[in-house]
N, C-alpha and C. Protein backbone atom coordinates (compact mmCIF):
# COMPACT_ATOMS: atom_id res chain seq x y z
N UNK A 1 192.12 -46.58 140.99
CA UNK A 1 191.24 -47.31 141.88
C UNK A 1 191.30 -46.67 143.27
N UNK A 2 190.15 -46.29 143.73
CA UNK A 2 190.02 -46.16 145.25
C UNK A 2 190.22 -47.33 146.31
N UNK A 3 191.24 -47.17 147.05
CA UNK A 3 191.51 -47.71 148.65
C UNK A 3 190.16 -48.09 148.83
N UNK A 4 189.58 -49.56 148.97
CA UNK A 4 188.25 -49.67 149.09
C UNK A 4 188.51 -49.71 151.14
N UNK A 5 189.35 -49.01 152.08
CA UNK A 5 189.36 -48.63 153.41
C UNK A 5 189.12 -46.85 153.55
N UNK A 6 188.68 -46.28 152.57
CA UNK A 6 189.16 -45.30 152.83
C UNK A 6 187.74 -44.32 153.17
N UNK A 7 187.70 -43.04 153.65
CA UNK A 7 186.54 -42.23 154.07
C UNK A 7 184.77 -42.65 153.22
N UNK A 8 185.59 -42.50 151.83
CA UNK A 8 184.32 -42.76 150.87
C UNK A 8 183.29 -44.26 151.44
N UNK A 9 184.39 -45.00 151.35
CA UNK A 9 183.89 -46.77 151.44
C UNK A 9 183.41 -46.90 153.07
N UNK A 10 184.01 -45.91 153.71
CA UNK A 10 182.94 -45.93 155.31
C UNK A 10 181.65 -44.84 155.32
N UNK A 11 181.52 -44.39 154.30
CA UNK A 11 180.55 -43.42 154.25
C UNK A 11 179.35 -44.04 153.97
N UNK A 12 179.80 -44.82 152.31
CA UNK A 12 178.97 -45.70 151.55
C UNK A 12 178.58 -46.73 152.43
N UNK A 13 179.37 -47.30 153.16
CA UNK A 13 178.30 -48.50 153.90
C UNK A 13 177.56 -48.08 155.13
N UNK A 14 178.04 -46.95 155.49
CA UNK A 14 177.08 -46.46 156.70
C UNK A 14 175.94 -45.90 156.66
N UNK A 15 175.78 -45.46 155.48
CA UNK A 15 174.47 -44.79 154.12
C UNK A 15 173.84 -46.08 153.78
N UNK A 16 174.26 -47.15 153.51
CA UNK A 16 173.14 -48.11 153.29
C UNK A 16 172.23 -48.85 154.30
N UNK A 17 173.64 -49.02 155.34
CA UNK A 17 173.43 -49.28 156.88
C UNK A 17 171.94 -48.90 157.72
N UNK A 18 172.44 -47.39 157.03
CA UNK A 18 171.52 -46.26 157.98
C UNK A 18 169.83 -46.68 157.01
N UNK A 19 169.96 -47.02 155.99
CA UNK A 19 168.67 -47.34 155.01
C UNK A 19 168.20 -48.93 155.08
N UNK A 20 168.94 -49.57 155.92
CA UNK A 20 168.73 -50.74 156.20
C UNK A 20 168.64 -51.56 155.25
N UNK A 21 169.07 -51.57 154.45
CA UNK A 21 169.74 -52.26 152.60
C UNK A 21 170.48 -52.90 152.75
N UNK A 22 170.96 -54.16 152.18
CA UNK A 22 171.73 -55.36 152.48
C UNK A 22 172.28 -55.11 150.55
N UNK A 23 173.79 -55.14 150.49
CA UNK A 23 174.15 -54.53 149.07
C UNK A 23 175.29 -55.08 148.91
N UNK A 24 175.98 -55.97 147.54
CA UNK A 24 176.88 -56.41 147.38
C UNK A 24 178.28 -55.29 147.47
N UNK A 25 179.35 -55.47 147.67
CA UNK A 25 180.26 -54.92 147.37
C UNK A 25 180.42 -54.65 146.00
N UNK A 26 179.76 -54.80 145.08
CA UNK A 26 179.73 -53.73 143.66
C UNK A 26 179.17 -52.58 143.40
N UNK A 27 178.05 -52.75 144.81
CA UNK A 27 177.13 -51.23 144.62
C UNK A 27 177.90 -50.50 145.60
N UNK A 28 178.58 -50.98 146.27
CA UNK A 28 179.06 -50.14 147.27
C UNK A 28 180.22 -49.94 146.40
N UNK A 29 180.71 -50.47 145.58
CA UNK A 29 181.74 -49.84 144.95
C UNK A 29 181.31 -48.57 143.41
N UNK A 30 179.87 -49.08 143.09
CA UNK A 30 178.56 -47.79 142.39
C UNK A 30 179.28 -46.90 143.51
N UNK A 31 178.55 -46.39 144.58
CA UNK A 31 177.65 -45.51 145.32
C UNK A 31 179.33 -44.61 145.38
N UNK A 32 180.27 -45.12 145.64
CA UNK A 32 181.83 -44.71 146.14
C UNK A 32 181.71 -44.10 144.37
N UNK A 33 181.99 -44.76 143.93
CA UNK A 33 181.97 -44.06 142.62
C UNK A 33 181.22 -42.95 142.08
N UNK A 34 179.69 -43.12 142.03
CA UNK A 34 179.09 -41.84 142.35
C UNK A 34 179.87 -40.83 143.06
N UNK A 35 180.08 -41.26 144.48
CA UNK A 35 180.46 -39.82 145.39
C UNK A 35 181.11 -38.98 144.81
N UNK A 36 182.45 -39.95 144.57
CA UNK A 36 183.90 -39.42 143.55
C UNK A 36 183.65 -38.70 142.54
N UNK A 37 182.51 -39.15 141.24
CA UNK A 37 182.65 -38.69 140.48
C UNK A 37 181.54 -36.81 140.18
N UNK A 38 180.80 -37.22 141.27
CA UNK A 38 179.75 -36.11 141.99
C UNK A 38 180.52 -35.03 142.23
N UNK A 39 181.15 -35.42 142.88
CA UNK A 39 181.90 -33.94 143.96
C UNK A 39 183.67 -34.17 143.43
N UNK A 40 183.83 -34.38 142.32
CA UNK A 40 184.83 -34.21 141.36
C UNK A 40 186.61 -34.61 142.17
N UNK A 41 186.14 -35.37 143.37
CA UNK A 41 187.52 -35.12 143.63
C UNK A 41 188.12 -36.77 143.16
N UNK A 42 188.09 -38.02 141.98
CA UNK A 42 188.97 -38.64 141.86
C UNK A 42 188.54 -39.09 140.57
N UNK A 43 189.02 -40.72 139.97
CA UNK A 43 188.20 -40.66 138.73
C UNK A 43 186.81 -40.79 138.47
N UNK A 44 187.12 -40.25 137.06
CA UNK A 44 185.52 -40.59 137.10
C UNK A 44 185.05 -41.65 136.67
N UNK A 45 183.67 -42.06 137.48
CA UNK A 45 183.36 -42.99 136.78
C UNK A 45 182.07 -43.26 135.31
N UNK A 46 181.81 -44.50 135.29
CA UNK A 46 181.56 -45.10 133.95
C UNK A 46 180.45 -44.77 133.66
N UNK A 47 180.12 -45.12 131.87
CA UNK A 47 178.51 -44.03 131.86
C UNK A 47 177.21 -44.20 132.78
N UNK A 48 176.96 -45.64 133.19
CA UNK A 48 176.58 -46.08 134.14
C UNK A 48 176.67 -44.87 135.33
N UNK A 49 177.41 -44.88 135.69
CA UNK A 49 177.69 -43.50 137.14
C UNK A 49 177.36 -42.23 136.88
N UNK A 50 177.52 -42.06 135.17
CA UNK A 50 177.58 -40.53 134.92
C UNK A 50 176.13 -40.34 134.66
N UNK A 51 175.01 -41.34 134.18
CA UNK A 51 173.65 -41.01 134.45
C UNK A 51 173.12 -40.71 135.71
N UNK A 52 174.18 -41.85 136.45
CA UNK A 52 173.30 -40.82 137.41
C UNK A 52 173.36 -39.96 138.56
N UNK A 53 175.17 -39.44 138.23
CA UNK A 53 175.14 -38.10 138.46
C UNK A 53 174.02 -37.03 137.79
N UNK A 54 174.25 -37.17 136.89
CA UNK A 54 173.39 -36.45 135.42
C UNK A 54 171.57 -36.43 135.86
N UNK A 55 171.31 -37.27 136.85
CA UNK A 55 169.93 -37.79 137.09
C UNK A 55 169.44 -37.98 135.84
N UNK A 56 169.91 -38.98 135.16
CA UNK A 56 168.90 -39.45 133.34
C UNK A 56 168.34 -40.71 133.45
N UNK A 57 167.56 -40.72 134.03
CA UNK A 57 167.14 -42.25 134.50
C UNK A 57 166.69 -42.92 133.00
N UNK A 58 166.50 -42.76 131.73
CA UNK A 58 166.61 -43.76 130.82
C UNK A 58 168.01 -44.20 130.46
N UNK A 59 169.09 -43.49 130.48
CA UNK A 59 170.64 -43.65 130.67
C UNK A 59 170.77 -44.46 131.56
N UNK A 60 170.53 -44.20 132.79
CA UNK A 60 170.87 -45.21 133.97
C UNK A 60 170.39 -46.61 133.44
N UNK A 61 169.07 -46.47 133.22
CA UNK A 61 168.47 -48.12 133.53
C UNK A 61 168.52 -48.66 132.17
N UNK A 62 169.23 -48.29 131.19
CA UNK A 62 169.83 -48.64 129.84
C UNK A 62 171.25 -49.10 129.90
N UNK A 63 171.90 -48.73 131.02
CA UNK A 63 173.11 -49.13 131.24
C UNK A 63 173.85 -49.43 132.12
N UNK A 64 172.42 -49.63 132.88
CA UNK A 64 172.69 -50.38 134.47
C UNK A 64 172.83 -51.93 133.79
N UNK A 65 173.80 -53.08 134.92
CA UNK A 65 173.73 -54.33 135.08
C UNK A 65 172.77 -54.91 136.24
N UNK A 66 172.03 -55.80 136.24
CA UNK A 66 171.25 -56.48 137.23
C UNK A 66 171.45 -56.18 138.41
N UNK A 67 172.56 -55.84 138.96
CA UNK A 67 172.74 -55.79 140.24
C UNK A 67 172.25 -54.03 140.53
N UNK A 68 173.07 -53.46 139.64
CA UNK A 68 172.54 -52.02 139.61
C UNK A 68 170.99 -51.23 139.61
N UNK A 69 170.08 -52.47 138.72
CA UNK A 69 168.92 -52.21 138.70
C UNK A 69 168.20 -52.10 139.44
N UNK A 70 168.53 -53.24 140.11
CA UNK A 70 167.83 -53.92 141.87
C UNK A 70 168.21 -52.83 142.86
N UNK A 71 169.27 -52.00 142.54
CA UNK A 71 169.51 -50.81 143.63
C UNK A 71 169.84 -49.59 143.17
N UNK A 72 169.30 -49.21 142.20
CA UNK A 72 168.93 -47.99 141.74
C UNK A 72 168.41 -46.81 142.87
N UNK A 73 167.52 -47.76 143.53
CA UNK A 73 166.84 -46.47 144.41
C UNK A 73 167.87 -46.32 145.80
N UNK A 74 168.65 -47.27 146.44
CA UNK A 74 169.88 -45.87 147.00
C UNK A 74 170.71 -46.14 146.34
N UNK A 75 171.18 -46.30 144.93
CA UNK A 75 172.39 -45.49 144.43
C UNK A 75 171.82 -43.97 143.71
N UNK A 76 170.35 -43.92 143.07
CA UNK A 76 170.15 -42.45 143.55
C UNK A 76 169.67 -41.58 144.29
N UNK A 77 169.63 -42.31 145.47
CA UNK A 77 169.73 -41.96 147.37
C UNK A 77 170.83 -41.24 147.55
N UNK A 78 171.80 -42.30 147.13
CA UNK A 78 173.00 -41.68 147.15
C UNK A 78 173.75 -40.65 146.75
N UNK A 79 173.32 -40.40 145.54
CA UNK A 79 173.93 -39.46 144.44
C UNK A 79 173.10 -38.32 145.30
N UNK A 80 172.13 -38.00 146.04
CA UNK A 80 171.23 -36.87 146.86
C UNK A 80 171.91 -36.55 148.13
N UNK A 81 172.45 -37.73 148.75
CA UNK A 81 172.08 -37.40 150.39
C UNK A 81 173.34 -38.39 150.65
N UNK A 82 174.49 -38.68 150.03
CA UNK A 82 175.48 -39.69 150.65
C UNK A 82 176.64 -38.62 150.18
N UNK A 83 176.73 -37.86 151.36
CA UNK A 83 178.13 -37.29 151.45
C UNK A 83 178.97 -37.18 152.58
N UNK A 84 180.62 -36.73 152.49
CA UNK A 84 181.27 -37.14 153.75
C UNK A 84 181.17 -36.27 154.33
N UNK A 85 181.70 -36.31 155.20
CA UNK A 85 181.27 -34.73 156.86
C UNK A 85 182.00 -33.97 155.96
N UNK A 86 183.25 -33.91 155.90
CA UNK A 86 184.33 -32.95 155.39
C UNK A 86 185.01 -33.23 154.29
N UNK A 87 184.86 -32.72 153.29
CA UNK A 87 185.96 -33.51 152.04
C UNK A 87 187.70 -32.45 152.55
């Protein structure tokens, strides 16, 4: 489990921030997950995440949950354009 204080989890809410998106702490715990599992540095996450690293949008929205569905478009905002200054 990721330190939900740590670089990723200030990245992720400053990325939604900046998109003016109002997002439960599950997508923000998606989008952290994405990052991680994107740019390979922790675990990975679930098939859910790995579509859409993968960009497979019938994968994604086959195995997205409700909350995921509703924010599909920046969690793959995210997976494009949500990275940290410096890993």
């Amino acid at each position: 489990m990721i330190d939900r204080g740590n670089k990723f989890y200030e990245t992720a809410r400053e990325f939604v921030k900046k998109y003016e998106v109002n997002v439960s702490e599950h997508i923000i715990d998606i989008i952290v997950s994405v990052m991680v599992t994107r740019d390979g540095v922790g675990p990975m996450g679930g098939s859910f995440v790995q579509s859409i690293v993968d960009n497979n949008l019938f994968e994604a929205v086959s195995r997205a949950d409700q909350d995921c569905l509703k924010n599909l478009r920046i969690i793959a905002a995210a997976n494009r354009y949500c990275h940290l200054k410096s890993l």
